[in-house]
C-alpha atoms as a PDB file:
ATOM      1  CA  UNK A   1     -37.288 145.794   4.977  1.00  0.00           C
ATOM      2  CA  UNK A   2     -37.320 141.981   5.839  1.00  0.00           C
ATOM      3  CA  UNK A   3     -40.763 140.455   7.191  1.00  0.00           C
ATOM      4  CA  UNK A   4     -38.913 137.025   8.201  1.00  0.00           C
ATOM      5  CA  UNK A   5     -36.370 136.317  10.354  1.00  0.00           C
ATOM      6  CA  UNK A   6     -35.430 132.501  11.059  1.00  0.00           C
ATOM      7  CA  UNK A   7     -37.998 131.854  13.873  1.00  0.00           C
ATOM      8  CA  UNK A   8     -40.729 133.856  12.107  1.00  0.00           C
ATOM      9  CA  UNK A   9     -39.598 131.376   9.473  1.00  0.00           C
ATOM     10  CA  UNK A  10     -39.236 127.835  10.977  1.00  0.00           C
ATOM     11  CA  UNK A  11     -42.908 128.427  12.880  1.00  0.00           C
ATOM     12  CA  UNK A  12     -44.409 129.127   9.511  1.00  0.00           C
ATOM     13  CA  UNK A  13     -42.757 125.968   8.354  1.00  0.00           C
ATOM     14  CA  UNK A  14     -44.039 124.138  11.193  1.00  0.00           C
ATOM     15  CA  UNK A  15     -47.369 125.024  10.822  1.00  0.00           C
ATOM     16  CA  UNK A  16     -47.661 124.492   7.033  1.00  0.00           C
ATOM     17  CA  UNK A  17     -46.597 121.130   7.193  1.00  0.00           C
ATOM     18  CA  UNK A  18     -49.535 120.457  10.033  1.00  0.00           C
ATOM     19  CA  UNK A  19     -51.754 122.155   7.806  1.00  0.00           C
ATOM     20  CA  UNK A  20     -50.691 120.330   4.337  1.00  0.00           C
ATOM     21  CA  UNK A  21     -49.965 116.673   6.124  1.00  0.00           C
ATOM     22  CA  UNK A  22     -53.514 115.706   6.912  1.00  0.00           C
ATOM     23  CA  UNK A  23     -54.380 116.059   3.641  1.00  0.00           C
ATOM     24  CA  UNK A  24     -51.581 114.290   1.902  1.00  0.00           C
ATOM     25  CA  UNK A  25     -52.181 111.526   4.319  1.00  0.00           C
ATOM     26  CA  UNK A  26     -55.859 111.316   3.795  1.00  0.00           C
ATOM     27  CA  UNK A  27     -55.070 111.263  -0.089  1.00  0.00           C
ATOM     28  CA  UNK A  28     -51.729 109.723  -0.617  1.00  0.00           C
ATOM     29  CA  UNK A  29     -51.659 106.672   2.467  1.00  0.00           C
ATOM     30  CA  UNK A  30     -54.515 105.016   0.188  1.00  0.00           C
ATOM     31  CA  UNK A  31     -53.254 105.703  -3.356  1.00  0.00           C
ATOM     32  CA  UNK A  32     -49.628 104.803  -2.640  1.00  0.00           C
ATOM     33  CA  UNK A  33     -50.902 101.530  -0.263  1.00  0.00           C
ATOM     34  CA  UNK A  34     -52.720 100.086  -2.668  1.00  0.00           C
ATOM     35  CA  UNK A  35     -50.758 100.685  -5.664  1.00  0.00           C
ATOM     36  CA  UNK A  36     -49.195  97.536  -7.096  1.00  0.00           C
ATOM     37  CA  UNK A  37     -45.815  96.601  -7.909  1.00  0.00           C
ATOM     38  CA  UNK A  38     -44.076  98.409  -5.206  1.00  0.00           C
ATOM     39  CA  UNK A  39     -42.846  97.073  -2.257  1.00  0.00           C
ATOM     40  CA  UNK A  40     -42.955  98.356   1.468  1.00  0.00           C
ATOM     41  CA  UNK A  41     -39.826 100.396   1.244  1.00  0.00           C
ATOM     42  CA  UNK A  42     -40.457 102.447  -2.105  1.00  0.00           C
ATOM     43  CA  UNK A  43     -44.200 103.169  -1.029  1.00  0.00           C
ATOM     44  CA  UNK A  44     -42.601 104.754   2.362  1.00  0.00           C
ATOM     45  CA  UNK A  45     -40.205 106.577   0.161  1.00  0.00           C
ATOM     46  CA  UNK A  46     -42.874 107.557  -2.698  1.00  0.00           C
ATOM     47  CA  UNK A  47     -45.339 109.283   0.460  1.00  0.00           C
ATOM     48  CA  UNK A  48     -42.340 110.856   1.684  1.00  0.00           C
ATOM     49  CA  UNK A  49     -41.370 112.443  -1.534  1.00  0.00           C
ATOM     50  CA  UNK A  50     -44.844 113.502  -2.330  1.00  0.00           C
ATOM     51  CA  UNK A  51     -45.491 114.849   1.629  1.00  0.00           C
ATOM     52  CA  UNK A  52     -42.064 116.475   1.143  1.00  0.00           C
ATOM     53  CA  UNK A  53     -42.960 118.093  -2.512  1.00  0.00           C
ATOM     54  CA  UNK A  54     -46.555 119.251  -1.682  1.00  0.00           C
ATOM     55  CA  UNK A  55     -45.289 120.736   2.240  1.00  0.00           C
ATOM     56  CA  UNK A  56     -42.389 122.914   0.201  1.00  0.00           C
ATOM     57  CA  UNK A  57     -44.541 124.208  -2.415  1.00  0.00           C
ATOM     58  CA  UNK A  58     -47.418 125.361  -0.052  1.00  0.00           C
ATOM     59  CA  UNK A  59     -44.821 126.718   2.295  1.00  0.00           C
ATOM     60  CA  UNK A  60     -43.754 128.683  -0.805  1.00  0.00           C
ATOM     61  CA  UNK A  61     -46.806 129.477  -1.923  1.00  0.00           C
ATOM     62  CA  UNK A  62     -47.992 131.159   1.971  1.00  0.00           C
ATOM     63  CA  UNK A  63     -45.176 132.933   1.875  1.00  0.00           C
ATOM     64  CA  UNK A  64     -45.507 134.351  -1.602  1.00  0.00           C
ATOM     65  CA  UNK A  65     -49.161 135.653  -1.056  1.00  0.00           C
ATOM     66  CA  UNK A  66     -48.418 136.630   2.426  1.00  0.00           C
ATOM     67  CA  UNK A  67     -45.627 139.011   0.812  1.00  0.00           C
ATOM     68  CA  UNK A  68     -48.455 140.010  -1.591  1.00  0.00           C
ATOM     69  CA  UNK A  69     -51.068 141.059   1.435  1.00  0.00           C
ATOM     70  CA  UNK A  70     -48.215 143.090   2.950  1.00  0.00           C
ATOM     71  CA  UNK A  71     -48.435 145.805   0.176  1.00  0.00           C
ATOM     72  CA  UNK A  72     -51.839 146.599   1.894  1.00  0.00           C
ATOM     73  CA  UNK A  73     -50.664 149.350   4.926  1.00  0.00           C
ATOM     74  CA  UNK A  74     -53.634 148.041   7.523  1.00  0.00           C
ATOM     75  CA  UNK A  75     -52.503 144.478   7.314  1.00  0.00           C
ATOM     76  CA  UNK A  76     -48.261 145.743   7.533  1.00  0.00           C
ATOM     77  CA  UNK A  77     -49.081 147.466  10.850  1.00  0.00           C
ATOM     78  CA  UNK A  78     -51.240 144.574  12.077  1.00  0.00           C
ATOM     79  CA  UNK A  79     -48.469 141.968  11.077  1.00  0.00           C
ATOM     80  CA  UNK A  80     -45.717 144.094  12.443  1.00  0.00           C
ATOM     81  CA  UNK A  81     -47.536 144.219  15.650  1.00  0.00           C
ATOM     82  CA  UNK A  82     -47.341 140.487  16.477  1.00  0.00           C
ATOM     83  CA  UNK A  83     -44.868 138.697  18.429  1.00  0.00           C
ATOM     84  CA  UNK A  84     -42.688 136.501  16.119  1.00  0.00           C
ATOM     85  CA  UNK A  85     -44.404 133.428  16.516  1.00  0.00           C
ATOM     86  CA  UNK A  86     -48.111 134.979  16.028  1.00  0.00           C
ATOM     87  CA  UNK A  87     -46.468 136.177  13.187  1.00  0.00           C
ATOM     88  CA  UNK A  88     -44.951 132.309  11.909  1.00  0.00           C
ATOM     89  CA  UNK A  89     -48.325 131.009  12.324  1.00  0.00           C
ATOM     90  CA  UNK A  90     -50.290 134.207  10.474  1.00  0.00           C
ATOM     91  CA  UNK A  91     -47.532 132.940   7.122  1.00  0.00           C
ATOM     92  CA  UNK A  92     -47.777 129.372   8.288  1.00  0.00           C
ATOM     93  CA  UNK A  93     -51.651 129.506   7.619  1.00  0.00           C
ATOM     94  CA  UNK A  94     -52.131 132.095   4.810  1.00  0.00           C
ATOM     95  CA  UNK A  95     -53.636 130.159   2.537  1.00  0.00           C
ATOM     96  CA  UNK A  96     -55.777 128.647   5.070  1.00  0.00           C
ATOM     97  CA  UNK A  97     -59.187 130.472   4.358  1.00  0.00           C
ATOM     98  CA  UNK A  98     -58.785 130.056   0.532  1.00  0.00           C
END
């Protein structure tokens, strides 16, 4: 039985990179502006990579211990329940209260 279909999938997506992109901005904008020896262009490029990296594996990571907390039957019914976007945001923000 698949949990995910594509929109369940791209509204999880959405929502994780909301969730992780504060926080690599309020970490990474100062470390990579400030770091020496790199101009304008590879500073843009090194956020990017490291927004890019850190979105993908929490995306990953949501999804893998959402898939975890649907062996539990009370939280399978209560997931199946939702409409697919309630359900994109519940994967999008799994990690959220950890």
């Amino acid at each position: 039985m698949s949990y995910y279909n594509s929109t369940i999938l791209k509204t999880a997506a959405k929502v994780s990179f909301l969730h992780i992109s504060w926080l690599v901005a309020l970490i990474g904008i100062p470390i990579v502006f400030f770091r020496d020896g790199l101009d304008l262009v590879e500073k843009s490029l090194l956020f990017s990579g490291l927004l890019f990296f850190f979105w993908f594996v929490y995306l990953l990571f949501c999804i893998a211990f959402h898939r975890l907390s649907m062996r539990n039957e009370h939280n399978r019914f209560g997931y199946l329940a939702k409409d697919d976007l309630e359900k994109g945001k519940e994967v999008g923000t799994h990690l959220e209260g950890w």
